[in-house]
PDB file of N, CA and C in Angstrom:
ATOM      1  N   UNK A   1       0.847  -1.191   0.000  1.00  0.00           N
ATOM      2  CA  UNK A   1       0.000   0.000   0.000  1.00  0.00           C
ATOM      3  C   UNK A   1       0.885   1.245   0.000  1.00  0.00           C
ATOM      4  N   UNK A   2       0.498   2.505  -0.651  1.00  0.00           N
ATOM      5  CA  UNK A   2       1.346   3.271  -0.658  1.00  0.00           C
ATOM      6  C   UNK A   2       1.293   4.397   0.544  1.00  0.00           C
ATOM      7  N   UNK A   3       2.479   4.445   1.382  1.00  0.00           N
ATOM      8  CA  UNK A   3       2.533   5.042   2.380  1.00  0.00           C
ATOM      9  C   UNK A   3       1.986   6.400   2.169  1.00  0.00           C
ATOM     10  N   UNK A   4       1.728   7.187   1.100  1.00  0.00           N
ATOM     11  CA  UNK A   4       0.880   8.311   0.893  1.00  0.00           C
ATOM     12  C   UNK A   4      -0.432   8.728   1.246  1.00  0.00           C
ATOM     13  N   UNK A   5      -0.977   7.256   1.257  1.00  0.00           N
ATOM     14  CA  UNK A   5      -2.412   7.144   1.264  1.00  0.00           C
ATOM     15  C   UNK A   5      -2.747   7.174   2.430  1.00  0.00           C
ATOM     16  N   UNK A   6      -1.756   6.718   3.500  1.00  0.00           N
ATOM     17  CA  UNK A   6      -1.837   6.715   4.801  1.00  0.00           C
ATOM     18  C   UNK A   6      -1.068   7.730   5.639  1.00  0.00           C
ATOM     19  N   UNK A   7      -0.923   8.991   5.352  1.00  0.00           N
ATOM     20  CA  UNK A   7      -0.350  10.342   5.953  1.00  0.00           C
ATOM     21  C   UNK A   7      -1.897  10.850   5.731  1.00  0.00           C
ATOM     22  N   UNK A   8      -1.967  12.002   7.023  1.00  0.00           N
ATOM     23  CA  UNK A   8      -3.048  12.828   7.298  1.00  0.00           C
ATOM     24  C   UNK A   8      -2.797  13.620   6.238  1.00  0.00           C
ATOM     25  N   UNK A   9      -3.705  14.354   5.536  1.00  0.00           N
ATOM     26  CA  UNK A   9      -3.711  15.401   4.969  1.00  0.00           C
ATOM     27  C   UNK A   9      -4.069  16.878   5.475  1.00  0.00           C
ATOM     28  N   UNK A  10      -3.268  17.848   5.351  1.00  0.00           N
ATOM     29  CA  UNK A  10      -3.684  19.385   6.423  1.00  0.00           C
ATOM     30  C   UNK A  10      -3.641  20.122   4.753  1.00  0.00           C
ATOM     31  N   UNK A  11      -4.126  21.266   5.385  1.00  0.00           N
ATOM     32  CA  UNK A  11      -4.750  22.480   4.646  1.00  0.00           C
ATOM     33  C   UNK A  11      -3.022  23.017   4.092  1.00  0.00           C
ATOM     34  N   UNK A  12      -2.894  22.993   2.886  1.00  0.00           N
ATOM     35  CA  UNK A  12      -1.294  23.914   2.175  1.00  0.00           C
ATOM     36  C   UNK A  12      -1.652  25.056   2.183  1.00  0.00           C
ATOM     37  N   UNK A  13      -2.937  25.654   1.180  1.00  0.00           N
ATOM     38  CA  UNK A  13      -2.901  26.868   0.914  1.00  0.00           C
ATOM     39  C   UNK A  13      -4.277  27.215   0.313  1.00  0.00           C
ATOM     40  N   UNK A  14      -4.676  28.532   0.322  1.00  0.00           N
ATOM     41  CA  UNK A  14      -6.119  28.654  -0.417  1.00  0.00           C
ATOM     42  C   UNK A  14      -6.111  29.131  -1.729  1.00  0.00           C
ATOM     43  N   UNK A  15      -6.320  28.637  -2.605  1.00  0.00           N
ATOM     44  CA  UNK A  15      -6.660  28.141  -4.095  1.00  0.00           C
ATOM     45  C   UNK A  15      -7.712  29.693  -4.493  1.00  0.00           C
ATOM     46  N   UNK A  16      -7.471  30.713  -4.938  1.00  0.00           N
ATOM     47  CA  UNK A  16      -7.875  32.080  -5.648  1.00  0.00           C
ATOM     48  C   UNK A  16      -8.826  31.982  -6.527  1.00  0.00           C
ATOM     49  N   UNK A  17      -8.494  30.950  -7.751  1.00  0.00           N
ATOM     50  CA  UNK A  17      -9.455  30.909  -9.307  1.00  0.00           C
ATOM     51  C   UNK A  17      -9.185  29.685  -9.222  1.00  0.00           C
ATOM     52  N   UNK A  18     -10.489  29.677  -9.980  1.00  0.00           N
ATOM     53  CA  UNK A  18     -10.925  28.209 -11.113  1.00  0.00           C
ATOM     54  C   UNK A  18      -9.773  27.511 -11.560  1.00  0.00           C
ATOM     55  N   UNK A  19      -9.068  28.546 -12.591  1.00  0.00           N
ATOM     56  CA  UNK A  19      -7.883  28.472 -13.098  1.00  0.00           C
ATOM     57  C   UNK A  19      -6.570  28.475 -12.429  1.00  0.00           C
ATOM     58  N   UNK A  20      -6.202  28.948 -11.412  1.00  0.00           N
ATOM     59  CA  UNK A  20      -5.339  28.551 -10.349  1.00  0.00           C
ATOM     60  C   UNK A  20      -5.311  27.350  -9.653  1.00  0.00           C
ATOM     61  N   UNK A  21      -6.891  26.628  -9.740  1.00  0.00           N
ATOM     62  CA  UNK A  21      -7.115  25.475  -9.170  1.00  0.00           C
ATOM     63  C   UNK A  21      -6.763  24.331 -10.437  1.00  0.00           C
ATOM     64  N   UNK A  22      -7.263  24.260 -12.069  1.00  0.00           N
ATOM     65  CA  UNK A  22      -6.758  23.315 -12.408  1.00  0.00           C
ATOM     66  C   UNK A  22      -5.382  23.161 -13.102  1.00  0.00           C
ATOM     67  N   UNK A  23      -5.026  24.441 -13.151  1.00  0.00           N
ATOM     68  CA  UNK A  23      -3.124  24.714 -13.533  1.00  0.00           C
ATOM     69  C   UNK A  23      -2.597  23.742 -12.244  1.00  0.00           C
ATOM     70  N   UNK A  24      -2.976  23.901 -11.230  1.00  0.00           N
ATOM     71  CA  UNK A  24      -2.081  23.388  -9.943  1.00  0.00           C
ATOM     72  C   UNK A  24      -2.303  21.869  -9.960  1.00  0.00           C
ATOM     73  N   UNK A  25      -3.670  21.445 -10.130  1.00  0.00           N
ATOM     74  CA  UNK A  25      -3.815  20.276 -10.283  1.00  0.00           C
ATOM     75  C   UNK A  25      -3.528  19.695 -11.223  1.00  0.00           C
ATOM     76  N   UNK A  26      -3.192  20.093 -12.462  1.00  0.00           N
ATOM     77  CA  UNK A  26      -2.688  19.233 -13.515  1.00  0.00           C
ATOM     78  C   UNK A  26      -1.311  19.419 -13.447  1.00  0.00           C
ATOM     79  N   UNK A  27      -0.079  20.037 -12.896  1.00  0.00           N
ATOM     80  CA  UNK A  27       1.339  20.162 -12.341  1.00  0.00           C
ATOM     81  C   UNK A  27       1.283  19.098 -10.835  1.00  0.00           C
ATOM     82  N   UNK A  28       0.521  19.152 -10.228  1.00  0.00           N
ATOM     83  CA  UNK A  28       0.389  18.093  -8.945  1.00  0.00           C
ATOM     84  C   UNK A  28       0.350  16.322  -9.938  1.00  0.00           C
ATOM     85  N   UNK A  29      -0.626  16.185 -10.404  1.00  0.00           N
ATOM     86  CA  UNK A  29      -0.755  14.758 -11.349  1.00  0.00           C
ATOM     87  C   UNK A  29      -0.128  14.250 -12.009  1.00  0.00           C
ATOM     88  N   UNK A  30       0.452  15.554 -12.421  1.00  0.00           N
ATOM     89  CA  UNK A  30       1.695  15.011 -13.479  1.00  0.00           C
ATOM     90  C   UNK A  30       3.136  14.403 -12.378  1.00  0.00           C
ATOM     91  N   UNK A  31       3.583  15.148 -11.556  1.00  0.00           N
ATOM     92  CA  UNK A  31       4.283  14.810 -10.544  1.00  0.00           C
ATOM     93  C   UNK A  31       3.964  13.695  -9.466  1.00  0.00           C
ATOM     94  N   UNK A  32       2.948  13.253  -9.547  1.00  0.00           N
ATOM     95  CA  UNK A  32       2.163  12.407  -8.962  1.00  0.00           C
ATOM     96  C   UNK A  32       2.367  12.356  -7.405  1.00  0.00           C
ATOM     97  N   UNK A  33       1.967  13.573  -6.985  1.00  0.00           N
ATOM     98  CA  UNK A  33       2.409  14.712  -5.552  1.00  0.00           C
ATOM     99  C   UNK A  33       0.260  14.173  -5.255  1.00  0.00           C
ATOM    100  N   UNK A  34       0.317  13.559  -3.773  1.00  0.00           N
ATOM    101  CA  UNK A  34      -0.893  13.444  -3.570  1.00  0.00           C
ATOM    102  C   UNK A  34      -1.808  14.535  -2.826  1.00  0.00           C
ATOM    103  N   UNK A  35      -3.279  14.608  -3.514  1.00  0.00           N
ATOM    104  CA  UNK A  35      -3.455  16.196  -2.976  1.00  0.00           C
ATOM    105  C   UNK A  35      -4.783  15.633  -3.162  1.00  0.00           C
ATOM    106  N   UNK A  36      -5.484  16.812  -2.728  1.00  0.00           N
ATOM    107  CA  UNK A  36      -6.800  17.477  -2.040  1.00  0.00           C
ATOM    108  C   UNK A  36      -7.530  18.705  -2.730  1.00  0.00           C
ATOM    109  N   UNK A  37      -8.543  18.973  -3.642  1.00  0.00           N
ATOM    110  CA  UNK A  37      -8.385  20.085  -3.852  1.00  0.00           C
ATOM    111  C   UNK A  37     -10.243  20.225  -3.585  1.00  0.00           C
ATOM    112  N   UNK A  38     -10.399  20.863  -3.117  1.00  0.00           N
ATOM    113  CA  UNK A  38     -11.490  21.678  -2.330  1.00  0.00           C
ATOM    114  C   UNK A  38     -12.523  23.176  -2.614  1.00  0.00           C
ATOM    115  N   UNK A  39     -12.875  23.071  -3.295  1.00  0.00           N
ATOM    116  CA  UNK A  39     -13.888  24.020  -3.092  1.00  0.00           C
ATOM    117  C   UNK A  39     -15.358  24.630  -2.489  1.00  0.00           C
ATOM    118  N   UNK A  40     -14.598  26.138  -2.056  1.00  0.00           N
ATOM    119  CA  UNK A  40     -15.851  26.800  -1.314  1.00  0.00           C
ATOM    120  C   UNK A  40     -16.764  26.941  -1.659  1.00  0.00           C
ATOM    121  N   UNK A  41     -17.482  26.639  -2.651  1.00  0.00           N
ATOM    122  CA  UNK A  41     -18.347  27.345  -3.597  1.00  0.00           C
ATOM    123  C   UNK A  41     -19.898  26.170  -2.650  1.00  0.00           C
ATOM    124  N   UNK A  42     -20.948  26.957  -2.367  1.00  0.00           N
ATOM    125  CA  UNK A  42     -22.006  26.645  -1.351  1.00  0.00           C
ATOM    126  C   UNK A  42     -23.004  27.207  -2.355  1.00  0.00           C
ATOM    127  N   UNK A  43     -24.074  25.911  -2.507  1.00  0.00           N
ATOM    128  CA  UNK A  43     -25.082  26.317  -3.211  1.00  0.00           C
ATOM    129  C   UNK A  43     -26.057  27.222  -2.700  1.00  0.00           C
ATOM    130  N   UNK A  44     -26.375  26.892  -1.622  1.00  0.00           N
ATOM    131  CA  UNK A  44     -27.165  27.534  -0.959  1.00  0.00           C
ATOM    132  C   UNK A  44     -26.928  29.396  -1.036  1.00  0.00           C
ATOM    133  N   UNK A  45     -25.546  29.677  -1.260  1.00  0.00           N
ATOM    134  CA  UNK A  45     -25.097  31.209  -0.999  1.00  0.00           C
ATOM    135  C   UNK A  45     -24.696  31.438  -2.848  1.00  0.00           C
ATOM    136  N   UNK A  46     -25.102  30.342  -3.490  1.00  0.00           N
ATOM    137  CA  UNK A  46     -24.310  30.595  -4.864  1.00  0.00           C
ATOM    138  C   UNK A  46     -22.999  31.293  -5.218  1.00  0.00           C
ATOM    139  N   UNK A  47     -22.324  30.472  -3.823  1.00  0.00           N
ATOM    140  CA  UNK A  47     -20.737  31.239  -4.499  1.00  0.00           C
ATOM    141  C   UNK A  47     -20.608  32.464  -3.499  1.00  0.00           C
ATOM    142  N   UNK A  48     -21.189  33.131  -2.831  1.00  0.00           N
ATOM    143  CA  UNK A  48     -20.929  34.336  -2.620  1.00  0.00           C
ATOM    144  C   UNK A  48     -19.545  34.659  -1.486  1.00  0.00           C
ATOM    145  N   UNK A  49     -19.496  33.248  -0.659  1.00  0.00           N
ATOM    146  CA  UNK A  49     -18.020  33.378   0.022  1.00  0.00           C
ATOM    147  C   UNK A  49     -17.091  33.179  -0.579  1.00  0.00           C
ATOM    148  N   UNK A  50     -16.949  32.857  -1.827  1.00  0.00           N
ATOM    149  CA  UNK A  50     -16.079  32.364  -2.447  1.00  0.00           C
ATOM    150  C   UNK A  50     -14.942  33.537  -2.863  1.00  0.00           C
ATOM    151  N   UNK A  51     -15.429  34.901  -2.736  1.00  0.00           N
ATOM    152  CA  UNK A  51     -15.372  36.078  -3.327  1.00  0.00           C
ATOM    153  C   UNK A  51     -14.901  36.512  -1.726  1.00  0.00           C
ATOM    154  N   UNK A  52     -15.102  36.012  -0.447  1.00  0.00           N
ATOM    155  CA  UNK A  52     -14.387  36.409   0.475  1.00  0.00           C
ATOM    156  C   UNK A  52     -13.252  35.138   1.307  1.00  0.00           C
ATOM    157  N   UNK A  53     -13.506  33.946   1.370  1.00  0.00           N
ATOM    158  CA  UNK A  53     -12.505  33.083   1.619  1.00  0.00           C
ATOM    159  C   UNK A  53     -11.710  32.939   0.189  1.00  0.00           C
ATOM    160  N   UNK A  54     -11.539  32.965  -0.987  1.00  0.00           N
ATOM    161  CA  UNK A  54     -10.677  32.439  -2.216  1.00  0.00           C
ATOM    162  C   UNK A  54     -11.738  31.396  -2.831  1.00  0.00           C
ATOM    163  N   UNK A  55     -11.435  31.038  -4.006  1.00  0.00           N
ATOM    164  CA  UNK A  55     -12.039  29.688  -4.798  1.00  0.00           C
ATOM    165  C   UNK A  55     -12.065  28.729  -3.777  1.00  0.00           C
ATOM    166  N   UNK A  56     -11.086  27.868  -3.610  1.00  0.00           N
ATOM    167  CA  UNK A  56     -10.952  26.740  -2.534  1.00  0.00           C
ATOM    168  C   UNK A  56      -9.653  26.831  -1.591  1.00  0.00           C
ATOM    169  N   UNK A  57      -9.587  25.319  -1.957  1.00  0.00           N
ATOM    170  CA  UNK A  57      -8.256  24.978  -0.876  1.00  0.00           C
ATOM    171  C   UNK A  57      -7.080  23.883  -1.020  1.00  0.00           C
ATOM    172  N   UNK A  58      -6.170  23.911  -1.436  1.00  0.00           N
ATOM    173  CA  UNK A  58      -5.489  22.722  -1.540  1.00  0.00           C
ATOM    174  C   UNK A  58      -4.956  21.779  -0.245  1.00  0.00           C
ATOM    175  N   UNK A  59      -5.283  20.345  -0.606  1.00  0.00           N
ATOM    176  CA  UNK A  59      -4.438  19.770   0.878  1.00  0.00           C
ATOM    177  C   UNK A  59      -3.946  18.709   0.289  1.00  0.00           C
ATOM    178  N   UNK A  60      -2.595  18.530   1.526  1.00  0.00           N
ATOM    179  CA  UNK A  60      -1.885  17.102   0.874  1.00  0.00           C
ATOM    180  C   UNK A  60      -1.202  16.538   2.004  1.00  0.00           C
ATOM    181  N   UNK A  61      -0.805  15.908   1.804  1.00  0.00           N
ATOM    182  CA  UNK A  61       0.228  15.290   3.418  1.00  0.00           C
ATOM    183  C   UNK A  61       1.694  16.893   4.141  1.00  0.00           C
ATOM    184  N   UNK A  62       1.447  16.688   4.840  1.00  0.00           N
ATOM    185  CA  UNK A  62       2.610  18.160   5.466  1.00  0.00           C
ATOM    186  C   UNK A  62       3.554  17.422   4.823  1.00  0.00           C
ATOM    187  N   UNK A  63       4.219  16.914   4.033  1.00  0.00           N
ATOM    188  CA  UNK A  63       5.506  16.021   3.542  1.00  0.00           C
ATOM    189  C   UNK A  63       5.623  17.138   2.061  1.00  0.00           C
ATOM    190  N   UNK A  64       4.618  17.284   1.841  1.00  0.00           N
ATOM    191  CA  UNK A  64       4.653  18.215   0.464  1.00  0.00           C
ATOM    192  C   UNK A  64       4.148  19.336   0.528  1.00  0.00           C
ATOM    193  N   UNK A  65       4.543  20.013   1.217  1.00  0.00           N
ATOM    194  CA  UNK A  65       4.016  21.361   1.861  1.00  0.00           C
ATOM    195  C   UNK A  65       5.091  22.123   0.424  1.00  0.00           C
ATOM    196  N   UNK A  66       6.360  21.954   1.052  1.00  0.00           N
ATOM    197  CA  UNK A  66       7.052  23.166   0.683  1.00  0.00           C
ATOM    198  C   UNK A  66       7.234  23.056  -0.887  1.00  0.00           C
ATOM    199  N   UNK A  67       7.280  21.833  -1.782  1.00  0.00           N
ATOM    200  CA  UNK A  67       7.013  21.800  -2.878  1.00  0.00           C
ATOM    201  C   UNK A  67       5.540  22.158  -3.513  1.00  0.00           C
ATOM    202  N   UNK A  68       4.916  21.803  -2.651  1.00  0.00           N
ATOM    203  CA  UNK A  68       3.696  22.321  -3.654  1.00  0.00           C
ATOM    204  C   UNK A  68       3.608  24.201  -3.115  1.00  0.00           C
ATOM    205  N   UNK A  69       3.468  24.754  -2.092  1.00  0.00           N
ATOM    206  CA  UNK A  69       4.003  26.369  -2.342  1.00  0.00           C
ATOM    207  C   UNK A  69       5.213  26.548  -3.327  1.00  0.00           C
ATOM    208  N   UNK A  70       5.663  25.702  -3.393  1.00  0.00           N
ATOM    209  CA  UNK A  70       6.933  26.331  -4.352  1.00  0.00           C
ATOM    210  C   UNK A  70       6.034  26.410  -6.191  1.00  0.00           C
ATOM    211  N   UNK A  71       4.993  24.927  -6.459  1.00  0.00           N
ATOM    212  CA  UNK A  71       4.426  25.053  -7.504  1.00  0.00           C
ATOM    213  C   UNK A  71       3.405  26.157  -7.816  1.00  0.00           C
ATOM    214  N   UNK A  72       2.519  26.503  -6.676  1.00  0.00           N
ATOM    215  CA  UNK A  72       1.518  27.313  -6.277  1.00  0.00           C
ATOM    216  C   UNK A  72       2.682  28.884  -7.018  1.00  0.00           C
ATOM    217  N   UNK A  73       3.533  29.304  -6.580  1.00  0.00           N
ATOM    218  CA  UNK A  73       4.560  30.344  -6.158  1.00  0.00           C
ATOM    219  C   UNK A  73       4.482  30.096  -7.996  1.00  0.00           C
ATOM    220  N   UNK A  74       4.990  29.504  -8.469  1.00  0.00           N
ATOM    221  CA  UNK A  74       5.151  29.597 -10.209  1.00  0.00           C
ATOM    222  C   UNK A  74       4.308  29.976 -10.783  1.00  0.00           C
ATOM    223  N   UNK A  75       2.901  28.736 -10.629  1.00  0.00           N
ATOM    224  CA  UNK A  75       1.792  29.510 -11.221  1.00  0.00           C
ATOM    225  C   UNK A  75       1.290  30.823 -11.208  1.00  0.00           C
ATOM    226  N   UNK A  76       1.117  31.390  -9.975  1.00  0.00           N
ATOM    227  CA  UNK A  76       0.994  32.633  -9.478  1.00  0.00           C
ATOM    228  C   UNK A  76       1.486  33.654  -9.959  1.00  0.00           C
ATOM    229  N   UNK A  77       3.147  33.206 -10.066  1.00  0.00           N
ATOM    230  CA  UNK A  77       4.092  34.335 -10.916  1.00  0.00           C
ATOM    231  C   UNK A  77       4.030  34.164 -12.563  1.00  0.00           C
ATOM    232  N   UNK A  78       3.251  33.093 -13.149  1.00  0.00           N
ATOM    233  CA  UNK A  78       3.290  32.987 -14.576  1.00  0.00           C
ATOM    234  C   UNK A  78       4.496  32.230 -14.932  1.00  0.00           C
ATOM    235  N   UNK A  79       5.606  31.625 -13.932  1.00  0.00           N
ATOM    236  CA  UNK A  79       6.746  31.401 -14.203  1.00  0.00           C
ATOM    237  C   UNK A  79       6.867  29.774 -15.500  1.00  0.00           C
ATOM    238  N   UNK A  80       5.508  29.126 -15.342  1.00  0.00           N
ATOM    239  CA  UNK A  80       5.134  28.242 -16.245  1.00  0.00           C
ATOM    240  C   UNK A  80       4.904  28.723 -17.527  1.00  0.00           C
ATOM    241  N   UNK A  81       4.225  29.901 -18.008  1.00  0.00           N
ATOM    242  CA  UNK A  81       4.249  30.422 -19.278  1.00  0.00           C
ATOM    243  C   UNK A  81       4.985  30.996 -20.186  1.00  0.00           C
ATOM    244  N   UNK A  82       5.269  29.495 -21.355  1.00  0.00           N
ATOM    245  CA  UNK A  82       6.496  30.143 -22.373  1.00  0.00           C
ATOM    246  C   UNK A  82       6.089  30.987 -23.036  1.00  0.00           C
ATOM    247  N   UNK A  83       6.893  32.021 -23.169  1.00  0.00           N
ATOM    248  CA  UNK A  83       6.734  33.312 -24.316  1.00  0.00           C
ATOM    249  C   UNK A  83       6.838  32.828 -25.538  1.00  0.00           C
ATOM    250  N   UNK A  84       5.880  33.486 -26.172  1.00  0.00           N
ATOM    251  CA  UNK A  84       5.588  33.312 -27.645  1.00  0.00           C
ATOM    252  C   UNK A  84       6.089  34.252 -28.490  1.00  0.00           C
ATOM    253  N   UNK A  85       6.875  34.083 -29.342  1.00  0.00           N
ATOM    254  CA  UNK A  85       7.739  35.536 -30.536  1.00  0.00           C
ATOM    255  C   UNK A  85       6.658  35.157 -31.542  1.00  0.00           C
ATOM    256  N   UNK A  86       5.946  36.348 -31.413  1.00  0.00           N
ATOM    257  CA  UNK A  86       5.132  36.972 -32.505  1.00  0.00           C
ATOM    258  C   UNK A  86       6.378  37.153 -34.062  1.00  0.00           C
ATOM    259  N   UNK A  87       7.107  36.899 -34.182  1.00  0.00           N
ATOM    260  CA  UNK A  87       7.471  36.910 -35.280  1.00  0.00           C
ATOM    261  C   UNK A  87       7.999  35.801 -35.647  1.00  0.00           C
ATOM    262  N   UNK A  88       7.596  34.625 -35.041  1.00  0.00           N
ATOM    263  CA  UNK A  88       8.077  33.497 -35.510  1.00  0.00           C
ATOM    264  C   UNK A  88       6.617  32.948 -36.134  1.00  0.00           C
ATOM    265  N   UNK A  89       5.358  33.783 -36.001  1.00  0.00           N
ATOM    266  CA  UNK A  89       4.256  33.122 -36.657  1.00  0.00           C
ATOM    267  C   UNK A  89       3.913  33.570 -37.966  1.00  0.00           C
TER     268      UNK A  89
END
């Protein structure tokens, strides 16, 4: 069994956008980094905390804390997006 499955999972960080949430999760899967991803979004309020706690929440074992802020930290900064030369099209 994989010892992953059996570490507690705690709260890393709170997840902003939609898009912050599946950029992170498809860089987590690919790395095959085990995680949690959570959203606030409450039918009952249609979303409306969502706009004061963040989109959601990511969680994973405290073992991958500081790598996944470090992935979170890229996305955030755009540091994943290759530049495109408009004159190579």
């Amino acid at each position: 069994m994989d010892k992953n499955l059996n570490q507690e999972f705690v709260k890393i960080s709170v997840i902003d956008t939609i898009i912050e949430a599946q950029l992170i999760e498809s860089v987590l899967q690919e790395q095959n980094i085990p995680h949690r991803i959570q959203s606030f979004y409450d039918t009952a309020y249609d979303g409306l905390f969502q706009f004061q706690k963040g989109w959601g929440a990511i969680w994973a074992p405290k073992t991958y804390k500081k790598i996944i802020l470090e992935i979170l930290d890229n996305v955030r900064s755009r540091k994943w997006i290759i530049p495109v030369n408009p004159n190579d099209q």
